[in-house]
C-alpha atoms as a PDB file:
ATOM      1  CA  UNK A   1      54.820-116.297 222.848  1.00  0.00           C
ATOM      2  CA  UNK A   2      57.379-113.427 222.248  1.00  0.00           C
ATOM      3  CA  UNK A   3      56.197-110.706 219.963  1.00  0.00           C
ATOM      4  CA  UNK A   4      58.071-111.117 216.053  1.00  0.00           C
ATOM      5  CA  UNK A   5      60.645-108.017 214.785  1.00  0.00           C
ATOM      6  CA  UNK A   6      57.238-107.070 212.274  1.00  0.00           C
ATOM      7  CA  UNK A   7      54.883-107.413 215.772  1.00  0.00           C
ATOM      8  CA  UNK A   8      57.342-104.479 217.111  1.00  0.00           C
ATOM      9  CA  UNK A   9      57.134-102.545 214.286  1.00  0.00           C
ATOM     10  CA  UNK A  10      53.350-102.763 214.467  1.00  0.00           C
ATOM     11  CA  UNK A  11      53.613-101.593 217.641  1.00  0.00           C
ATOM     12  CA  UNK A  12      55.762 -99.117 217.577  1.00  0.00           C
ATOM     13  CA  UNK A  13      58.159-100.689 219.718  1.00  0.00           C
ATOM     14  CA  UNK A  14      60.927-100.617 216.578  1.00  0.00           C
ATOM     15  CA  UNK A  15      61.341 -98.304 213.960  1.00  0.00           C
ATOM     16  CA  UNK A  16      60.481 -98.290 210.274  1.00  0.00           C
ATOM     17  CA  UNK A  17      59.783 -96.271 207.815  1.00  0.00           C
ATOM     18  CA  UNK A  18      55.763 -96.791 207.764  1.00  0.00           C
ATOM     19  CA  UNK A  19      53.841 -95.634 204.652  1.00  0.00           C
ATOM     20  CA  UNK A  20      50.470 -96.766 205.472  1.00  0.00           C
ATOM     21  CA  UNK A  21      48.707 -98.101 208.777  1.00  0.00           C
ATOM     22  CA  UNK A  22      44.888 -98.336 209.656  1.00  0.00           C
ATOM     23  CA  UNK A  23      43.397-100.405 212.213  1.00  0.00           C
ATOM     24  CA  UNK A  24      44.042-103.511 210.781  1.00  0.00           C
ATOM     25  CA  UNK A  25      47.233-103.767 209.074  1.00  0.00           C
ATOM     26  CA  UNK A  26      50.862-101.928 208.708  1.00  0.00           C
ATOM     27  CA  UNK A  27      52.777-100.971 205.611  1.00  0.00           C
ATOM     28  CA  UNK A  28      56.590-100.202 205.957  1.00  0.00           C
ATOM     29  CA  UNK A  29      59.711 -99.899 203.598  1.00  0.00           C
ATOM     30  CA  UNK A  30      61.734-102.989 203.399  1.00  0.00           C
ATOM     31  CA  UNK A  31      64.963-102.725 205.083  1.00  0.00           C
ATOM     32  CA  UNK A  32      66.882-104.941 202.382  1.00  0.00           C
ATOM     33  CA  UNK A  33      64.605-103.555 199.220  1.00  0.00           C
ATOM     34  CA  UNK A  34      64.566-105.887 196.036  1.00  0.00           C
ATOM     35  CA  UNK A  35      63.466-103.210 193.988  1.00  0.00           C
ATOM     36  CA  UNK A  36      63.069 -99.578 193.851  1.00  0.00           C
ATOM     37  CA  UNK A  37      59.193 -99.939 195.643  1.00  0.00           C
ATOM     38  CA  UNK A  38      59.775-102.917 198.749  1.00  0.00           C
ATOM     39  CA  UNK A  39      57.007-102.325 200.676  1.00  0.00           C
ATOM     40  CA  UNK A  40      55.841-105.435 203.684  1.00  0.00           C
ATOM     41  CA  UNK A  41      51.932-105.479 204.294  1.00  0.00           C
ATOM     42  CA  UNK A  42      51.168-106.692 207.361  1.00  0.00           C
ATOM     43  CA  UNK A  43      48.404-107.469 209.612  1.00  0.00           C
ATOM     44  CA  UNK A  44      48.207-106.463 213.112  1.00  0.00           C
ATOM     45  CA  UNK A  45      46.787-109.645 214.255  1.00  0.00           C
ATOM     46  CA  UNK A  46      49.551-112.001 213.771  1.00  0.00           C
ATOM     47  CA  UNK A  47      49.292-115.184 212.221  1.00  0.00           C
ATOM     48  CA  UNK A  48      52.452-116.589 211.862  1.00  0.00           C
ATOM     49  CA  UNK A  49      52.445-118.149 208.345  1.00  0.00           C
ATOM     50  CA  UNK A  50      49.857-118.632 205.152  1.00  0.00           C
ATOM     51  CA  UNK A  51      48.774-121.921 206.083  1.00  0.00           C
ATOM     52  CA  UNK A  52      47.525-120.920 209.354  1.00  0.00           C
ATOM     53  CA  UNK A  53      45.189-118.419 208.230  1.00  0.00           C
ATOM     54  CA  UNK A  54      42.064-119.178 209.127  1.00  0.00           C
ATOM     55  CA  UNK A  55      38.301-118.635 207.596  1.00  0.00           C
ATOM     56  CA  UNK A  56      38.185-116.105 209.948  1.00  0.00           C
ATOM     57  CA  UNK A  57      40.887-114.134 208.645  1.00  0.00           C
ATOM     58  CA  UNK A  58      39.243-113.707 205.044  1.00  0.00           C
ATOM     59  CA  UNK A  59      38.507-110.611 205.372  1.00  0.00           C
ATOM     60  CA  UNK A  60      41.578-109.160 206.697  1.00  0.00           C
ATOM     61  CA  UNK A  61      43.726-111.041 204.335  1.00  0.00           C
ATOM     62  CA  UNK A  62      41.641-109.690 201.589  1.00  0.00           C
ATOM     63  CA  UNK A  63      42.347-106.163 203.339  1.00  0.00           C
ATOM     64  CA  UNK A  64      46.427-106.935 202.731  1.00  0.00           C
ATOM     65  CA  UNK A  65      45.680-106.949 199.266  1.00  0.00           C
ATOM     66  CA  UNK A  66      43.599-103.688 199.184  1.00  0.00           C
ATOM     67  CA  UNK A  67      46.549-101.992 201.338  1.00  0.00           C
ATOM     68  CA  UNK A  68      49.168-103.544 198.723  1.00  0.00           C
ATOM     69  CA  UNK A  69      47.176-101.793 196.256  1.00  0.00           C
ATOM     70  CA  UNK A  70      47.314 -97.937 198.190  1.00  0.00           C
ATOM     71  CA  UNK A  71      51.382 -98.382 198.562  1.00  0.00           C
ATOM     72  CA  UNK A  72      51.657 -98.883 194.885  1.00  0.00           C
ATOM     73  CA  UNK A  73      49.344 -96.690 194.085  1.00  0.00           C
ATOM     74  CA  UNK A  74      51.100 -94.242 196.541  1.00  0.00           C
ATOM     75  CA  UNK A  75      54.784 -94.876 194.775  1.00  0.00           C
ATOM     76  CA  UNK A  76      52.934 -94.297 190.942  1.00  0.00           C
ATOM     77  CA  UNK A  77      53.356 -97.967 190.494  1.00  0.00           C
ATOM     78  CA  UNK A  78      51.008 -99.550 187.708  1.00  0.00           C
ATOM     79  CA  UNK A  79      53.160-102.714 187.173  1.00  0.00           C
ATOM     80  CA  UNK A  80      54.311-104.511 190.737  1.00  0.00           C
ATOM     81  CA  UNK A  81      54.439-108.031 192.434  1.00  0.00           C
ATOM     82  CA  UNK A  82      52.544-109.128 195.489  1.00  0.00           C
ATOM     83  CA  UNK A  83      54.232-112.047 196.519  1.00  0.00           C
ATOM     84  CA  UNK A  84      53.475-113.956 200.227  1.00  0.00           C
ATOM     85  CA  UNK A  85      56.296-116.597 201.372  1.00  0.00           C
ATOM     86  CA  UNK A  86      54.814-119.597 203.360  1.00  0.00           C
ATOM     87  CA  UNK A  87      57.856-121.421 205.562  1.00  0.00           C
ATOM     88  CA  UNK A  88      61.287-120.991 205.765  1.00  0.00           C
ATOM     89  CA  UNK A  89      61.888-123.291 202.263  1.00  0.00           C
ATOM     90  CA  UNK A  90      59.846-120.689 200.523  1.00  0.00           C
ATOM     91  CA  UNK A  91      61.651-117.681 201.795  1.00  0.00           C
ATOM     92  CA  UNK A  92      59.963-116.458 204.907  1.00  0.00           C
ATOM     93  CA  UNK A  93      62.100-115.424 207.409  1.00  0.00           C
ATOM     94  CA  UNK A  94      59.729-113.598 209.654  1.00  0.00           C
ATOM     95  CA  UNK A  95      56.727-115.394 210.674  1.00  0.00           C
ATOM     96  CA  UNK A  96      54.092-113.313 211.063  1.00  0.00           C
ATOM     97  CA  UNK A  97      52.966-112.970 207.539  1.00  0.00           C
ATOM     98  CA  UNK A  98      53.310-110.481 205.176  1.00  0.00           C
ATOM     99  CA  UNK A  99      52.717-109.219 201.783  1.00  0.00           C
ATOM    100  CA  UNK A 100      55.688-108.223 199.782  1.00  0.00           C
ATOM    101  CA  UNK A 101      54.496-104.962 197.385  1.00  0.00           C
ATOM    102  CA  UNK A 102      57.833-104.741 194.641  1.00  0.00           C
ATOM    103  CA  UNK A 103      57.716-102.745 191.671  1.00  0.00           C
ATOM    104  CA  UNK A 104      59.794-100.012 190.513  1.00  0.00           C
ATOM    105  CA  UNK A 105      61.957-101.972 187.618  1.00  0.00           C
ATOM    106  CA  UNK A 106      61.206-104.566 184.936  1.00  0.00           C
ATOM    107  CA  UNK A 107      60.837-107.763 186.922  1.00  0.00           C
ATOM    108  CA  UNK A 108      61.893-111.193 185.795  1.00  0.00           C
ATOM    109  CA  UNK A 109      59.535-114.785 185.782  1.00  0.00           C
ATOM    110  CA  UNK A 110      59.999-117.150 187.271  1.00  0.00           C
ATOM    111  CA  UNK A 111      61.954-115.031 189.831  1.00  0.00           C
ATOM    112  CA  UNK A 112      65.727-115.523 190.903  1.00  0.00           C
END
């Protein structure tokens, strides 16, 4: 299995503008923001869409959300969106999941 354009940037092997990486996961600036703050949590381990998470990935997914939480906190956001695309009809485009962290502006429900 080839490694995904978010498995590079993980590991280094591309480059983005990272804003928050630990052991288990990766945040970086979206290249095509959607907002002011367009920040992708990722894991390291990848798991290529939301329905393949596994029990075993509880905890880590619940990490995402904790990371999500440090990037906004780190661009003084107090109002943002975490939203997490599962299959191409739904808007995912890279599959290895991620957590999309947007924020930054007034944002509209249900979205465009």
């Amino acid at each position: 299995m080839s490694k995904t354009l978010f498995q590079k940037i993980a590991d280094r092997e591309l480059p983005a503008e990272i804003v928050y990486e630990d052991d288990r996961a990766v945040a970086f600036r979206d290249i095509n923001p959607q907002a002011p703050t367009h920040v992708l949590v990722i894991p390291r381990k990848p798991i290529t869409r939301p329905d393949e998470i596994g029990e075993e990935d509880e905890a880590l997914v619940g990490h995402l959300f904790v990371v999500a939480r440090k990037v906004a906190e780190q661009d003084g956001l107090t109002d943002y969106r975490l939203v997490m695309n599962n299959g191409a009809g739904a808007g995912q485009s890279v599959f290895h999941i991620h957590l999309h962290v947007l924020g930054g502006r007034a944002l509209q429900w249900p979205p465009g």
